[in-house]
C-alpha atoms as a PDB file:
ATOM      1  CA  UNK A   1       8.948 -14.456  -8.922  1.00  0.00           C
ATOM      2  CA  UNK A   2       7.334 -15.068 -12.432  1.00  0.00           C
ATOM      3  CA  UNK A   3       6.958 -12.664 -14.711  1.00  0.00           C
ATOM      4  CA  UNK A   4       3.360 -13.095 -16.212  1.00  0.00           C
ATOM      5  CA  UNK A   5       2.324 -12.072 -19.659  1.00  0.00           C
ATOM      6  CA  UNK A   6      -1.093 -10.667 -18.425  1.00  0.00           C
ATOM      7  CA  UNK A   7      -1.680  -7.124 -19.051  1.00  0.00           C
ATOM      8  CA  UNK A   8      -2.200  -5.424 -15.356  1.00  0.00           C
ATOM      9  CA  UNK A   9      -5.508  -4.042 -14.823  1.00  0.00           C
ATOM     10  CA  UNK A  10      -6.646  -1.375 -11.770  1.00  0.00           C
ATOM     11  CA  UNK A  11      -7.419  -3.981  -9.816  1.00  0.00           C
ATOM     12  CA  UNK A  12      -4.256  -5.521  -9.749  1.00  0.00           C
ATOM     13  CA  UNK A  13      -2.490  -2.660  -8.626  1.00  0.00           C
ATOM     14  CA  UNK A  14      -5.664  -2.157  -6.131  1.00  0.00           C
ATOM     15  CA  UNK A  15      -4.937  -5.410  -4.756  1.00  0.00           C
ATOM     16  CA  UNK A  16      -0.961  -5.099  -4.550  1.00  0.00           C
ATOM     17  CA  UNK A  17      -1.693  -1.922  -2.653  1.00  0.00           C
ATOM     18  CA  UNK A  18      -4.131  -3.348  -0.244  1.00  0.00           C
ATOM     19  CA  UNK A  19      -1.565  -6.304   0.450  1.00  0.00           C
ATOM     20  CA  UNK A  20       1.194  -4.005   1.032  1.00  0.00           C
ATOM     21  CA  UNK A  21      -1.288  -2.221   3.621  1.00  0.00           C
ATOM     22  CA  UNK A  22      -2.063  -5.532   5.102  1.00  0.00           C
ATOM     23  CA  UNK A  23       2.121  -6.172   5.589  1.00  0.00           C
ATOM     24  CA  UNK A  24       2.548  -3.324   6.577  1.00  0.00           C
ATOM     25  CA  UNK A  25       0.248  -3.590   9.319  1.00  0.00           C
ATOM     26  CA  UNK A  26       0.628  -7.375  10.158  1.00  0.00           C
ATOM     27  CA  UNK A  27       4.664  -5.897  10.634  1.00  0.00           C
ATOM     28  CA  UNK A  28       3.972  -3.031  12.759  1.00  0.00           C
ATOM     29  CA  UNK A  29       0.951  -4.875  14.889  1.00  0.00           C
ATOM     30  CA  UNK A  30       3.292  -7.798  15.431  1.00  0.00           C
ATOM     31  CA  UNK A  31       6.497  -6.935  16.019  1.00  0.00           C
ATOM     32  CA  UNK A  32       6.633  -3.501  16.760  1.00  0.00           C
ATOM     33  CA  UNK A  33       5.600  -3.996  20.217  1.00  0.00           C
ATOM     34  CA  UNK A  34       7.067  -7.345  20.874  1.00  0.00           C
ATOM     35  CA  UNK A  35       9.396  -7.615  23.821  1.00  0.00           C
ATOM     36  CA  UNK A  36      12.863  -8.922  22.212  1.00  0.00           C
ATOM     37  CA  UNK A  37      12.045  -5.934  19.637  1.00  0.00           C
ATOM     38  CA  UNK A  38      11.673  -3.496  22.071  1.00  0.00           C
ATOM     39  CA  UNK A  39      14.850  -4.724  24.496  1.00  0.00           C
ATOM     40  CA  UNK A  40      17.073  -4.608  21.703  1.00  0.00           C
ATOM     41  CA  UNK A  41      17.435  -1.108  19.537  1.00  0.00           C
ATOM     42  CA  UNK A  42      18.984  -2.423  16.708  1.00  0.00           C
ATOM     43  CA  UNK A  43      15.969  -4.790  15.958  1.00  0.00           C
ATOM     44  CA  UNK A  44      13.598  -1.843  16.579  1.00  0.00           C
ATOM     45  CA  UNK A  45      15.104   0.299  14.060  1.00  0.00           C
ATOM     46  CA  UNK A  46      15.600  -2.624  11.315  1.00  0.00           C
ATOM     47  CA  UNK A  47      11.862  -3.156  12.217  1.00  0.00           C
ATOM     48  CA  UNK A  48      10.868   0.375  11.896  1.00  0.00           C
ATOM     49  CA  UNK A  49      13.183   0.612   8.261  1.00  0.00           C
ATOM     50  CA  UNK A  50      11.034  -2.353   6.843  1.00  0.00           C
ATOM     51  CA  UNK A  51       8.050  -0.694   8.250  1.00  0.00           C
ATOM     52  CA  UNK A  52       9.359   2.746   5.964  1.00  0.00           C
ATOM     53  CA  UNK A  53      10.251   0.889   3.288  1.00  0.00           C
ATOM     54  CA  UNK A  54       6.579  -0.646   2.813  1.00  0.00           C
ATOM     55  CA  UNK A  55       5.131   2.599   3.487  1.00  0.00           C
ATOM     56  CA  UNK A  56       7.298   3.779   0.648  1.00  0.00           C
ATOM     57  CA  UNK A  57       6.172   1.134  -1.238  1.00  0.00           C
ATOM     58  CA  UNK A  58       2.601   1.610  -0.460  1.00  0.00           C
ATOM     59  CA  UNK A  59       2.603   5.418  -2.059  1.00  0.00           C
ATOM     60  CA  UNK A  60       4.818   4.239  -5.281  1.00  0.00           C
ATOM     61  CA  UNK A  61       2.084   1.936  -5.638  1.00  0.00           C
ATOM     62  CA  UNK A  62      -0.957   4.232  -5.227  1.00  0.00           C
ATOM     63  CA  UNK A  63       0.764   7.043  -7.412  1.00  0.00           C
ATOM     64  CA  UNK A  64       1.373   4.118 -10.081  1.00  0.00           C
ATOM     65  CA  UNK A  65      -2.226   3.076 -10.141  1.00  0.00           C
ATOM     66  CA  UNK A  66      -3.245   7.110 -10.340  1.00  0.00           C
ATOM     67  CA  UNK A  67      -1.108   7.610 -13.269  1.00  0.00           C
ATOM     68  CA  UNK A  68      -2.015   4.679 -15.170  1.00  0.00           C
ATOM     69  CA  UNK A  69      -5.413   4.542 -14.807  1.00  0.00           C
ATOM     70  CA  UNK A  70      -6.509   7.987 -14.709  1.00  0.00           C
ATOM     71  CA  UNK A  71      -9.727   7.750 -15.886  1.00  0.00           C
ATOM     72  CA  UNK A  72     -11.263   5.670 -13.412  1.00  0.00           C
ATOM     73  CA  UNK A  73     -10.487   8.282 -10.566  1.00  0.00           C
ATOM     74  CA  UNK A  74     -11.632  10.750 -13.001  1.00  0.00           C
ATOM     75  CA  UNK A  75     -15.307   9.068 -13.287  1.00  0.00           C
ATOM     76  CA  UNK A  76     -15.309   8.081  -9.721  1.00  0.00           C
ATOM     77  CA  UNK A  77     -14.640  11.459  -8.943  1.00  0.00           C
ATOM     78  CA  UNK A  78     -17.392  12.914 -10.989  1.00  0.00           C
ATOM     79  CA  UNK A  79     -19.877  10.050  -9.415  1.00  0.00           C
ATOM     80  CA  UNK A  80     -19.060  11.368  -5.992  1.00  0.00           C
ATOM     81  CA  UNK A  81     -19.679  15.139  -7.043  1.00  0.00           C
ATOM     82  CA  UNK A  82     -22.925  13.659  -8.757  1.00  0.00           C
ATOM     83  CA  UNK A  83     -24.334  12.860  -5.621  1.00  0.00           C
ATOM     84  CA  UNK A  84     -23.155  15.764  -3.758  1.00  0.00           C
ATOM     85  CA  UNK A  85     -25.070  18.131  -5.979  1.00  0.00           C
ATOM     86  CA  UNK A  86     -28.032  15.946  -5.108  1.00  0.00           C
END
């Protein structure tokens, strides 16, 4: 893993949350439902903990990308009630 000098920007943390999403599902969509996964309970429920744990991941990531950018949900916010009102 390198550690990068780049300052992080919205979209980075937009795109590390849609690529958790898209584990997440790839995970559940592929293995959730496979057969050795389902005959044997232990690998369901280590299956379903990595599933958790990217879930988990998913909403640290989301709450980090509210808190440090807060202005940009605060003007997309105010776009969206823009066009409500018209």
């Amino acid at each position: 893993m390198s550690k990068s000098k780049k300052e992080l920007t919205i979209l980075d943390y937009h795109e590390a949350l849609d690529r958790t999403y898209l584990m997440t599902s790839i995970v559940n969509d592929a293995l959730m439902e496979h057969q050795v996964i389902l005959k044997h309970e232990e690998l369901h429920e280590k299956i379903e903990s990595a599933i958790a744990l990217l879930a988990e991941a998913y909403q640290l990531i989301g709450g980090l990308e509210f808190s440090l950018f807060p202005n940009e949900f605060k003007v997309a916010d105010e776009k969206s009630i823009s066009k409500q009102k018209h």
